[in-house]
Structure formats: structure tokens, C-alpha cells
PDB file of N, CA and C in Angstrom:
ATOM      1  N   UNK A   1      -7.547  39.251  -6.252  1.00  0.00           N
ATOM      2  CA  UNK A   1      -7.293  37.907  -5.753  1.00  0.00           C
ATOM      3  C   UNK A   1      -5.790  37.764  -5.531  1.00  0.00           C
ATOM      4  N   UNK A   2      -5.406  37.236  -4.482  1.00  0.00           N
ATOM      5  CA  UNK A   2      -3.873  37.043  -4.050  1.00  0.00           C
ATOM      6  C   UNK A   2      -3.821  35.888  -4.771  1.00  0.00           C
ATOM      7  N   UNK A   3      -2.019  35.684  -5.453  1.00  0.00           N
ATOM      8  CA  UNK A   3      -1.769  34.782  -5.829  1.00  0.00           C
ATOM      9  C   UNK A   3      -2.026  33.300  -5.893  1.00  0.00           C
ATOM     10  N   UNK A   4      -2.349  32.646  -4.324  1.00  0.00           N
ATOM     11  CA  UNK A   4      -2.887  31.787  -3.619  1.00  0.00           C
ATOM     12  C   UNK A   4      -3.931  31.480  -3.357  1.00  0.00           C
ATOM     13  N   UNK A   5      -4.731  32.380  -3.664  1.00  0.00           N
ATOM     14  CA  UNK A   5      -5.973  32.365  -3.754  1.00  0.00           C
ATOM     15  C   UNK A   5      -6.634  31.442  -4.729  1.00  0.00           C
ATOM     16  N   UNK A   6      -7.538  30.706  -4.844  1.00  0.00           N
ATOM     17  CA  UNK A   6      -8.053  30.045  -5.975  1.00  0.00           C
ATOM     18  C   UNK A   6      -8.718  30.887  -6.499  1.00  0.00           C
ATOM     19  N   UNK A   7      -9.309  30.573  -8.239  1.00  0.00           N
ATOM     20  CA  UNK A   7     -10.669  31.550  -8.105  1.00  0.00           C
ATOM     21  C   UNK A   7     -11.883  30.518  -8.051  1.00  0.00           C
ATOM     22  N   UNK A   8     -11.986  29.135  -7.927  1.00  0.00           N
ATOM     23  CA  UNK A   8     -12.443  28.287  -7.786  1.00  0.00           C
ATOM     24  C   UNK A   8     -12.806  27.782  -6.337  1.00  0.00           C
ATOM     25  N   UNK A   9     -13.921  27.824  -6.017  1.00  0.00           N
ATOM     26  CA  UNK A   9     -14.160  27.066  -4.092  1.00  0.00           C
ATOM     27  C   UNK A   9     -13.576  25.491  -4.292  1.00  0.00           C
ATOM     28  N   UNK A  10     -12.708  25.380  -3.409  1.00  0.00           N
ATOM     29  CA  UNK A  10     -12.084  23.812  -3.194  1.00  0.00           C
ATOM     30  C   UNK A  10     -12.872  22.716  -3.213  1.00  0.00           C
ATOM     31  N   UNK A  11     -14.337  22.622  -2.762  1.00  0.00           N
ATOM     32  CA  UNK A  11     -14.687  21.140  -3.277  1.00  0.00           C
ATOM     33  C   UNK A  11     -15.352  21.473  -5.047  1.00  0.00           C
ATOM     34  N   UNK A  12     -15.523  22.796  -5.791  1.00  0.00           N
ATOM     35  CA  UNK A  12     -15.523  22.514  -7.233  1.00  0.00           C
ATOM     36  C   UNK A  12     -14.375  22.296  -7.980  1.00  0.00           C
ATOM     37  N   UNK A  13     -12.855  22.993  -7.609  1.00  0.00           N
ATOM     38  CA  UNK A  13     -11.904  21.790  -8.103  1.00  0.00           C
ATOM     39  C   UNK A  13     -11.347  20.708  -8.233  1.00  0.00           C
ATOM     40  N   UNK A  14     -12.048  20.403  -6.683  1.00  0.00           N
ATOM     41  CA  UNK A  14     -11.440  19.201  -6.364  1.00  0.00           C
ATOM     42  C   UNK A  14     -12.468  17.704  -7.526  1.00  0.00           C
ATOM     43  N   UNK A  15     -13.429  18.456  -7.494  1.00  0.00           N
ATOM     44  CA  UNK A  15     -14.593  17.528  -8.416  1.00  0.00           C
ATOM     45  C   UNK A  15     -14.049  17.679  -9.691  1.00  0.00           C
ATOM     46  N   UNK A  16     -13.980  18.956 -10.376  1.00  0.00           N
ATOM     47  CA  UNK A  16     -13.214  18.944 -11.785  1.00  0.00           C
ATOM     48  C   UNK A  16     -12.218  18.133 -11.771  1.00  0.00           C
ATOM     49  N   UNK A  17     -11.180  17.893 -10.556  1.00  0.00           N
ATOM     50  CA  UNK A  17      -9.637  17.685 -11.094  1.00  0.00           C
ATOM     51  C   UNK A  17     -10.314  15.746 -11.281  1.00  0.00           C
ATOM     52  N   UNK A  18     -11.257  15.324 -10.017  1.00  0.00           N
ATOM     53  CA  UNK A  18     -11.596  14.159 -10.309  1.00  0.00           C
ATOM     54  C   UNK A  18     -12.144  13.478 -11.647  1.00  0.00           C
ATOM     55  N   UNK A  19     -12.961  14.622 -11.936  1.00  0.00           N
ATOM     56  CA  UNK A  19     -13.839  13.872 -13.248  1.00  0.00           C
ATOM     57  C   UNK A  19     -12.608  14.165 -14.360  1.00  0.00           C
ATOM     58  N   UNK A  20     -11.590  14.755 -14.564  1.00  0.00           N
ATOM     59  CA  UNK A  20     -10.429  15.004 -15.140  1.00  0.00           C
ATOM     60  C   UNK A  20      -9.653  13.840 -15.140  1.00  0.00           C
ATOM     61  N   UNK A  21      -9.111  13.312 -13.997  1.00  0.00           N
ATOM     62  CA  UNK A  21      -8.392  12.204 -13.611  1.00  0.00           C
ATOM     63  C   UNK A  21      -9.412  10.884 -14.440  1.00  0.00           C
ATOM     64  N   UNK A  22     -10.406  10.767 -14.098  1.00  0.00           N
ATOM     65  CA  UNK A  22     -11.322   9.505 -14.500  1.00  0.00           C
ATOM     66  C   UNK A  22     -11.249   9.470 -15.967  1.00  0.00           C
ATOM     67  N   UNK A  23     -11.526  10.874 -16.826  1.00  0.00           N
ATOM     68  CA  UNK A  23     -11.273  10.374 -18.122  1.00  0.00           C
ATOM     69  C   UNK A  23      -9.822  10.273 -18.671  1.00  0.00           C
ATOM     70  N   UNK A  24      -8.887  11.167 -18.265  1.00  0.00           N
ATOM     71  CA  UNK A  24      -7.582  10.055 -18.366  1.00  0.00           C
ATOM     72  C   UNK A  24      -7.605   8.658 -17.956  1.00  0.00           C
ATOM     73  N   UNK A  25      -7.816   8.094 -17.271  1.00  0.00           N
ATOM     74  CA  UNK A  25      -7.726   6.624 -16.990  1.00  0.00           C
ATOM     75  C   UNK A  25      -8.282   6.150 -18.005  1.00  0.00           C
ATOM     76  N   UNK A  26      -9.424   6.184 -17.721  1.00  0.00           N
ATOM     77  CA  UNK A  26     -10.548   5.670 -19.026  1.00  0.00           C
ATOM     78  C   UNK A  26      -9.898   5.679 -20.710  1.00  0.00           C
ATOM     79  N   UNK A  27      -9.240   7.000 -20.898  1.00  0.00           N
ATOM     80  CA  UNK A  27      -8.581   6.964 -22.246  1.00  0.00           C
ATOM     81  C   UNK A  27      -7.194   6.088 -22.063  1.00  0.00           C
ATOM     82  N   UNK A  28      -6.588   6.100 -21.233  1.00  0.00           N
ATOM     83  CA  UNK A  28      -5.370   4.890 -21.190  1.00  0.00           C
ATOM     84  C   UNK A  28      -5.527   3.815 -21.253  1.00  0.00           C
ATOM     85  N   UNK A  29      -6.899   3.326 -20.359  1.00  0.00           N
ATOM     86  CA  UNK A  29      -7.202   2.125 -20.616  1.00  0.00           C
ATOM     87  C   UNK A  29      -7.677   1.549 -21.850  1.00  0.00           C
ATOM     88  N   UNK A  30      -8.170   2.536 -23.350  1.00  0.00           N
ATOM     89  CA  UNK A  30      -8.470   2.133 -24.211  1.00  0.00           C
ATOM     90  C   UNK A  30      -7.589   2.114 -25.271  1.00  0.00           C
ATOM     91  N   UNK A  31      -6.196   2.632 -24.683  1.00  0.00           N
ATOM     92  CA  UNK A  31      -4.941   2.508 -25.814  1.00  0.00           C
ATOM     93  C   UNK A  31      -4.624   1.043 -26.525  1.00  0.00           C
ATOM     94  N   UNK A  32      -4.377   1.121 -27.269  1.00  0.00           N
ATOM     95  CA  UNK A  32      -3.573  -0.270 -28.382  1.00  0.00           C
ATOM     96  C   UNK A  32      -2.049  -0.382 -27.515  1.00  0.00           C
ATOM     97  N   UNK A  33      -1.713  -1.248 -27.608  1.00  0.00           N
ATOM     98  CA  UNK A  33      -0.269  -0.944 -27.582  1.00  0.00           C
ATOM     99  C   UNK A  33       0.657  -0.564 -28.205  1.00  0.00           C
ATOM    100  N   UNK A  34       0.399  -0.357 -29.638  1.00  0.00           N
ATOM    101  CA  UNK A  34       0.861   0.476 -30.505  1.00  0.00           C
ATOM    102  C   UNK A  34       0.984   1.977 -30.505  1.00  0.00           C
ATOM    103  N   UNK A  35      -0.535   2.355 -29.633  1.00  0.00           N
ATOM    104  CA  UNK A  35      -0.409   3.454 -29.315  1.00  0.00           C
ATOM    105  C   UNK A  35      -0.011   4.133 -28.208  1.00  0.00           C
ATOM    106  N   UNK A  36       0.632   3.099 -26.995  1.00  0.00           N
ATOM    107  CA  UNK A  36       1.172   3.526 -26.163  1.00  0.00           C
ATOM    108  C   UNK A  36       2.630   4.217 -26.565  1.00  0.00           C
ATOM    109  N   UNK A  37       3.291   3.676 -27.959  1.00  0.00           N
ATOM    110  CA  UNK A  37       4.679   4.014 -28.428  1.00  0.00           C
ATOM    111  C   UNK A  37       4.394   5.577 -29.323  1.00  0.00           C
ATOM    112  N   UNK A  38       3.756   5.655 -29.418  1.00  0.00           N
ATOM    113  CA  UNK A  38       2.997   7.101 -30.485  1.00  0.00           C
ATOM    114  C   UNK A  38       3.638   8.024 -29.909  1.00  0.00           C
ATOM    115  N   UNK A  39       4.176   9.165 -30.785  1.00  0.00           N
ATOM    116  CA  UNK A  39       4.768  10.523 -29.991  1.00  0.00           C
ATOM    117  C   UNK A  39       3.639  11.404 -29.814  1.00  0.00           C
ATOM    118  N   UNK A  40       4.300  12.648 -28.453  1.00  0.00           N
ATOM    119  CA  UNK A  40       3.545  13.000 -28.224  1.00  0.00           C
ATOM    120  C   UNK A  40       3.749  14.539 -28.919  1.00  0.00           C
ATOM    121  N   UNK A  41       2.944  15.491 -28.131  1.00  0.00           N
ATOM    122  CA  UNK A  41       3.484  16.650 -28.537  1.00  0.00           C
ATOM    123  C   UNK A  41       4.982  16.958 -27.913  1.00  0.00           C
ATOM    124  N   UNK A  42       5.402  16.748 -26.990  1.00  0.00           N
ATOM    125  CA  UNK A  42       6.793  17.131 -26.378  1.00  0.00           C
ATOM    126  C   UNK A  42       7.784  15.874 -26.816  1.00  0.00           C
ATOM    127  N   UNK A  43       8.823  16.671 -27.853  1.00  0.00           N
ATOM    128  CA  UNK A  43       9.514  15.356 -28.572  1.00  0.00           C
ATOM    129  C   UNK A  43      10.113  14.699 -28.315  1.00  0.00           C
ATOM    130  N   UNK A  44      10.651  13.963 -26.878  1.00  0.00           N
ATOM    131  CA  UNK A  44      11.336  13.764 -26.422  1.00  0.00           C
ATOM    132  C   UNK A  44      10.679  12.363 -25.891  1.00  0.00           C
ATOM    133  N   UNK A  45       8.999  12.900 -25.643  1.00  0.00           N
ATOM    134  CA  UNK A  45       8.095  11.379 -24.839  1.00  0.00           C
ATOM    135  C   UNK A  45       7.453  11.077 -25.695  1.00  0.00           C
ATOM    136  N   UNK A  46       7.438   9.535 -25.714  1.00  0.00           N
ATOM    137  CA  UNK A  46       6.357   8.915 -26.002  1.00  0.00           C
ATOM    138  C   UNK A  46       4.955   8.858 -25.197  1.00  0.00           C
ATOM    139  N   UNK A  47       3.530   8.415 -25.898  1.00  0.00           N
ATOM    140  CA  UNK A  47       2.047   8.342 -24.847  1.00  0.00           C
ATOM    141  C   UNK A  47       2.645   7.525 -23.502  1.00  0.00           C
ATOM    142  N   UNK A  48       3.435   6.546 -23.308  1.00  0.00           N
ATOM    143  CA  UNK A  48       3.973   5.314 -21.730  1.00  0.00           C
ATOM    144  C   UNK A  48       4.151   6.815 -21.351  1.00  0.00           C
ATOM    145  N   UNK A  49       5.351   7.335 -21.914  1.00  0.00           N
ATOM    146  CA  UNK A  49       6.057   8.484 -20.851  1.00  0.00           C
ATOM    147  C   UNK A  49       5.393   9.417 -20.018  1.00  0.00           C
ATOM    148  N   UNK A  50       4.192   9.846 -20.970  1.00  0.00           N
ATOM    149  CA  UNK A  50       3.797  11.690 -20.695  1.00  0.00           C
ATOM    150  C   UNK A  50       2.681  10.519 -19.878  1.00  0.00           C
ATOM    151  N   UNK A  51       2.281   9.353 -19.866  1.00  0.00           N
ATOM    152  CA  UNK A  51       1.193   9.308 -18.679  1.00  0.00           C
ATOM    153  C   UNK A  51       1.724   8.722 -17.500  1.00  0.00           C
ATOM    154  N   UNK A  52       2.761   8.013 -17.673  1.00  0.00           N
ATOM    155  CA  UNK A  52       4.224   8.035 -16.263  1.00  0.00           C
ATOM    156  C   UNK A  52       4.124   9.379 -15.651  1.00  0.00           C
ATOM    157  N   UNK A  53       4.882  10.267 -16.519  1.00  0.00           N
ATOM    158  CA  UNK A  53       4.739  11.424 -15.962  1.00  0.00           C
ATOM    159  C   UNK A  53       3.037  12.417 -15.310  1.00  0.00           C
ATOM    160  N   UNK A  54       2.274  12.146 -16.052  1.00  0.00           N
ATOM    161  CA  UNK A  54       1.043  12.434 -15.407  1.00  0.00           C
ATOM    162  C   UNK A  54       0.775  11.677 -14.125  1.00  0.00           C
ATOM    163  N   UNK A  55       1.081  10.869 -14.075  1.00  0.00           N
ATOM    164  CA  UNK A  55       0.790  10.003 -12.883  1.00  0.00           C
ATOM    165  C   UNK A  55       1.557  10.086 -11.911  1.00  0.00           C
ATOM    166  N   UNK A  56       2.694  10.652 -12.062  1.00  0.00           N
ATOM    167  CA  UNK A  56       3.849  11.108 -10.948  1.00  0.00           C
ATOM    168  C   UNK A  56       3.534  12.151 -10.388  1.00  0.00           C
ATOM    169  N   UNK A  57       2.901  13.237 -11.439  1.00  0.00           N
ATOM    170  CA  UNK A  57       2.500  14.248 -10.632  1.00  0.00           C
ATOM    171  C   UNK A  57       1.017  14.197 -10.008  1.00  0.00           C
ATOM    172  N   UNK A  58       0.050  13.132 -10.697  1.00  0.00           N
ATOM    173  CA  UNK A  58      -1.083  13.365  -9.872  1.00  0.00           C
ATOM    174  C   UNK A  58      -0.687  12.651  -8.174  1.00  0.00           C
ATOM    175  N   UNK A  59       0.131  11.834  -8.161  1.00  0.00           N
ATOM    176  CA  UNK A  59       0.737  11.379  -6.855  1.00  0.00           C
ATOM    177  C   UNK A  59       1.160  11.912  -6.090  1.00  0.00           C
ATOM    178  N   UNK A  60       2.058  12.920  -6.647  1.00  0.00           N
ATOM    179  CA  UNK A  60       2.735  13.913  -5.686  1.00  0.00           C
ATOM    180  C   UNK A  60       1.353  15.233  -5.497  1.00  0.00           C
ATOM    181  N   UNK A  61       0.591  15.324  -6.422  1.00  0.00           N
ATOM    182  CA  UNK A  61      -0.137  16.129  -5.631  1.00  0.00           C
ATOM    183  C   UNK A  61      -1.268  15.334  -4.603  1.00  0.00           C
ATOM    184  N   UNK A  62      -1.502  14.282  -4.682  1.00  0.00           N
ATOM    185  CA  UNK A  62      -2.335  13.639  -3.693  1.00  0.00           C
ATOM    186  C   UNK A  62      -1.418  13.374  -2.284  1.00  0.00           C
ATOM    187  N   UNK A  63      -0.061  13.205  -2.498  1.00  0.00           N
ATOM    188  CA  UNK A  63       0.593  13.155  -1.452  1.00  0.00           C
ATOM    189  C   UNK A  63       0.530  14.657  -0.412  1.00  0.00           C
ATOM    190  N   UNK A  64       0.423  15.705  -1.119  1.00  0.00           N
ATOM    191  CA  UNK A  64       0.525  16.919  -0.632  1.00  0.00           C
ATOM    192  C   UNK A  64      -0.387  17.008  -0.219  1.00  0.00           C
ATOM    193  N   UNK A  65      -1.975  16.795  -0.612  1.00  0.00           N
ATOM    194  CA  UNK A  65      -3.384  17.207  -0.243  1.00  0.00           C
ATOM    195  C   UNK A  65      -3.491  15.812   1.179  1.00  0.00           C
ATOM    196  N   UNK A  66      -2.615  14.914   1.159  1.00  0.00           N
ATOM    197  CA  UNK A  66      -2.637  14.242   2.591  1.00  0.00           C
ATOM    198  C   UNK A  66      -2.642  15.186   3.593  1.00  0.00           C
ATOM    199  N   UNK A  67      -0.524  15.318   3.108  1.00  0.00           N
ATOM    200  CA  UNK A  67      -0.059  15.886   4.074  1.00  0.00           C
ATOM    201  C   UNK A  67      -0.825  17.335   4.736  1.00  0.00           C
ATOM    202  N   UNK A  68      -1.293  17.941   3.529  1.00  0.00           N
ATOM    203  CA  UNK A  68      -2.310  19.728   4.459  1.00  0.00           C
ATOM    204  C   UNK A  68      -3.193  19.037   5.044  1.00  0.00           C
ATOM    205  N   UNK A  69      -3.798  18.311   5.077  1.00  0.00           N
ATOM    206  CA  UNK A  69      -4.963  17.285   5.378  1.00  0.00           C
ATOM    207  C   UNK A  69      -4.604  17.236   6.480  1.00  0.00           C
ATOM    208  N   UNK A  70      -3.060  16.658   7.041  1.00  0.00           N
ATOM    209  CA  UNK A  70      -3.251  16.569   8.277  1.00  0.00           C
ATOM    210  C   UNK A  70      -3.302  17.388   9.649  1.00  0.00           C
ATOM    211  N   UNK A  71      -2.736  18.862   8.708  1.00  0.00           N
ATOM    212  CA  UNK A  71      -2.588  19.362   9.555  1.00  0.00           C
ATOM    213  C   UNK A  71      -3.550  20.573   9.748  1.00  0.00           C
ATOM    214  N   UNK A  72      -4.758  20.428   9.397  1.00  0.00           N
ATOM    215  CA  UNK A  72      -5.683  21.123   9.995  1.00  0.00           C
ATOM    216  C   UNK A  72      -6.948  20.614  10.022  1.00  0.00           C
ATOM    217  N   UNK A  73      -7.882  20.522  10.005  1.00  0.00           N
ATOM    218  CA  UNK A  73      -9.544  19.573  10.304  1.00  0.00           C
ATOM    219  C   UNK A  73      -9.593  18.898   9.349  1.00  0.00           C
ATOM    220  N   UNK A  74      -9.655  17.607   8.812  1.00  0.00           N
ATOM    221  CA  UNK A  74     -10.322  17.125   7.395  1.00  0.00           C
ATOM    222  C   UNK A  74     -11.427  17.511   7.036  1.00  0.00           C
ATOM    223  N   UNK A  75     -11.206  17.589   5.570  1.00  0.00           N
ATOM    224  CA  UNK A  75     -12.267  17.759   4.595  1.00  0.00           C
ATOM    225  C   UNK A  75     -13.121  16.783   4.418  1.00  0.00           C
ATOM    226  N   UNK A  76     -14.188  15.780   4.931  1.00  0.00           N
ATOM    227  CA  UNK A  76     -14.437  14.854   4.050  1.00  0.00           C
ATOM    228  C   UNK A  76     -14.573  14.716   2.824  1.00  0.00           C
ATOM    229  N   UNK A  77     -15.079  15.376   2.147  1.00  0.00           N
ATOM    230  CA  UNK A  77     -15.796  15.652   0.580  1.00  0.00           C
ATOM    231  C   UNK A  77     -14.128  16.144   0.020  1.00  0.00           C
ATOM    232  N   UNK A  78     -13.200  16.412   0.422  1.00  0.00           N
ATOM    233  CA  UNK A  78     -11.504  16.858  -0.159  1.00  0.00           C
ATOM    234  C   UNK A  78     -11.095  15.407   0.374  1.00  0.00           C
ATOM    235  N   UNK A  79     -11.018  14.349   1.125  1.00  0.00           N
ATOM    236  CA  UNK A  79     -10.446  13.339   1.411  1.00  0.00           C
ATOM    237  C   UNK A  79     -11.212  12.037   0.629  1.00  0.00           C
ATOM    238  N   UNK A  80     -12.404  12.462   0.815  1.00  0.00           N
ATOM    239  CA  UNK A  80     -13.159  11.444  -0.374  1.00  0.00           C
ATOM    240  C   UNK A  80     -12.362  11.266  -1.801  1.00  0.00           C
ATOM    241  N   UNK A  81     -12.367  12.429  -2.118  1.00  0.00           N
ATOM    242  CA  UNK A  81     -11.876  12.398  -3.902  1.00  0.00           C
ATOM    243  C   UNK A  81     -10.552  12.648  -3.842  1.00  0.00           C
ATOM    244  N   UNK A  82      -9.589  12.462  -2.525  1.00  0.00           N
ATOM    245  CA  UNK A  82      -8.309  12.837  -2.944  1.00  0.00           C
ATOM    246  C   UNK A  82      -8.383  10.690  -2.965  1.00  0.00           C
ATOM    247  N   UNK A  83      -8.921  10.023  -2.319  1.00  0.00           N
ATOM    248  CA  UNK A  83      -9.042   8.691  -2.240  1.00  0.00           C
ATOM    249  C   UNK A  83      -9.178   8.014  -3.354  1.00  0.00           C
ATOM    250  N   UNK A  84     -10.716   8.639  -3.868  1.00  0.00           N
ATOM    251  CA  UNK A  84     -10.779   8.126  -5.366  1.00  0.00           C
ATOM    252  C   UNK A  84      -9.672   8.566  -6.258  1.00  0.00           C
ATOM    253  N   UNK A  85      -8.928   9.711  -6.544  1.00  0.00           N
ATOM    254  CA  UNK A  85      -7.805  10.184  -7.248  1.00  0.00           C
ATOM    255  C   UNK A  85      -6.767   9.287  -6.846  1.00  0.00           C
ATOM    256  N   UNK A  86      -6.668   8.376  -5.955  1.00  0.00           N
ATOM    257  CA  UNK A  86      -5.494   7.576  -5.458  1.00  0.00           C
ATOM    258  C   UNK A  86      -5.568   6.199  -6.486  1.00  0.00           C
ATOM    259  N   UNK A  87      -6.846   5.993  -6.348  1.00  0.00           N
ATOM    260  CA  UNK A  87      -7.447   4.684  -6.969  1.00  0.00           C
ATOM    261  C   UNK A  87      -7.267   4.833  -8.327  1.00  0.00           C
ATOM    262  N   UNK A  88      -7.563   5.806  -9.054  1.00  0.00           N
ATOM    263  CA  UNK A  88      -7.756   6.131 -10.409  1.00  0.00           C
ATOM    264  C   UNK A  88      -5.878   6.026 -10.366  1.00  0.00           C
ATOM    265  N   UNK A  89      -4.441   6.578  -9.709  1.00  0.00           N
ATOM    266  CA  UNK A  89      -3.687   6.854 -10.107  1.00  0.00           C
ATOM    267  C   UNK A  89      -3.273   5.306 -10.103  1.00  0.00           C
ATOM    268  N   UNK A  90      -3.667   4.065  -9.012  1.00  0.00           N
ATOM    269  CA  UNK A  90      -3.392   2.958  -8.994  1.00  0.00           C
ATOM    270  C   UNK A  90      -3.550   2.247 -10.313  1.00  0.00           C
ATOM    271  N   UNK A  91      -4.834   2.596 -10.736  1.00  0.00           N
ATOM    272  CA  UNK A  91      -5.186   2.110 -12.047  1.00  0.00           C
ATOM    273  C   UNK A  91      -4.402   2.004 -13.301  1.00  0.00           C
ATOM    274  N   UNK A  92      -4.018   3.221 -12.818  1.00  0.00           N
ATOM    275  CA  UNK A  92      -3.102   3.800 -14.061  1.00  0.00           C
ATOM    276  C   UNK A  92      -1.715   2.927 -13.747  1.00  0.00           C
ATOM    277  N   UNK A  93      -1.356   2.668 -12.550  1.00  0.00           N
ATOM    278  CA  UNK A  93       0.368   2.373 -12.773  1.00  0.00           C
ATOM    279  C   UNK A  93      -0.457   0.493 -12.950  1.00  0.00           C
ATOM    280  N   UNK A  94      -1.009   0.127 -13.244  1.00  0.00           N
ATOM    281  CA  UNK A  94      -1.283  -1.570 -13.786  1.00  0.00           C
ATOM    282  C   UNK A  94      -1.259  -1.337 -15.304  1.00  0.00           C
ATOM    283  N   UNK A  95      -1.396  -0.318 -16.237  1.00  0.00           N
ATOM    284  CA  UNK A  95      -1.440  -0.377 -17.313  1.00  0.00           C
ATOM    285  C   UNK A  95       0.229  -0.871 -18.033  1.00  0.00           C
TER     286      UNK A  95
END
């Protein structure tokens, strides 16, 4: 397998990374606010931080799966769940 290669077919990651994304939300949304201040494993963030930061990068990778998006045929079933992954990341920045 070349580097680039997945070893995964693109609409079964794209479903993992979704049902992935959904239970993060779901667990943020059931934080205390006490436990939003809780450290994490990396000592530097607190739980606000490392899901700031999760959420920055699930953005920037939904921004990227636009942009390839546009430039060759859409996926529906890859544009579907890069949509819902948008929604779920919206969710997340109201917390």
C-alpha cells in the first residue's frame, strides 16, 4: 500500500470518522462545567481547550474534504457526512 493510500474504502471512513464525531459531541454536551476546567492528559490543556482544539481540526479537515470535493465529481454519500460533520462541529462551538 502507498503511503496515500487508505487501507480503509472512503465511504467506511468517512462513516467511522462520523459516528466518531457524534459521540464526541454527545460527550461534551454532557460535561458539568466543572468538568470543562479538568486537566487533560497533555499538561498544558484543559477539557474547553483539547475540544477547541478538536474542533479546529475537525474544521479544517471538513474545509479540505470541500475543497477536493470541488475539484473532481462529488461524492454524495462523502458530502452528506462531510455536512453532518459540519453540524456536529457547529454544535460543538455553542457549548
Amino acid at each position: 500500500m502507498n503511503p496515500r493510500e487508505s487501507a480503509l474504502p472512503r465511504p467506511v471512513a468517512m462513516r467511522l470518522a462520523a459516528t466518531e464525531y457524534d459521540r464526541c459531541a454527545q460527550m461534551f454536551r454532557s460535561l458539568s462545567p466543572p468538568q470543562w476546567a479538568m486537566p487533560t492528559d497533555c499538561p498544558a490543556w484543559d477539557v474547553r481547550q483539547m475540544a477547541g482544539h478538536m474542533l479546529a481540526c475537525s474544521a479544517g479537515m471538513a474545509a479540505e474534504l470541500r475543497r477536493s470535493s470541488s475539484h473532481r465529481s462529488p461524492r454524495p454519500h462523502s458530502l452528506r457526512l462531510a455536512r453532518e460533520r459540519n453540524r456536529n462541529d457547529v454544535t460543538l462551538m455553542r457549548l
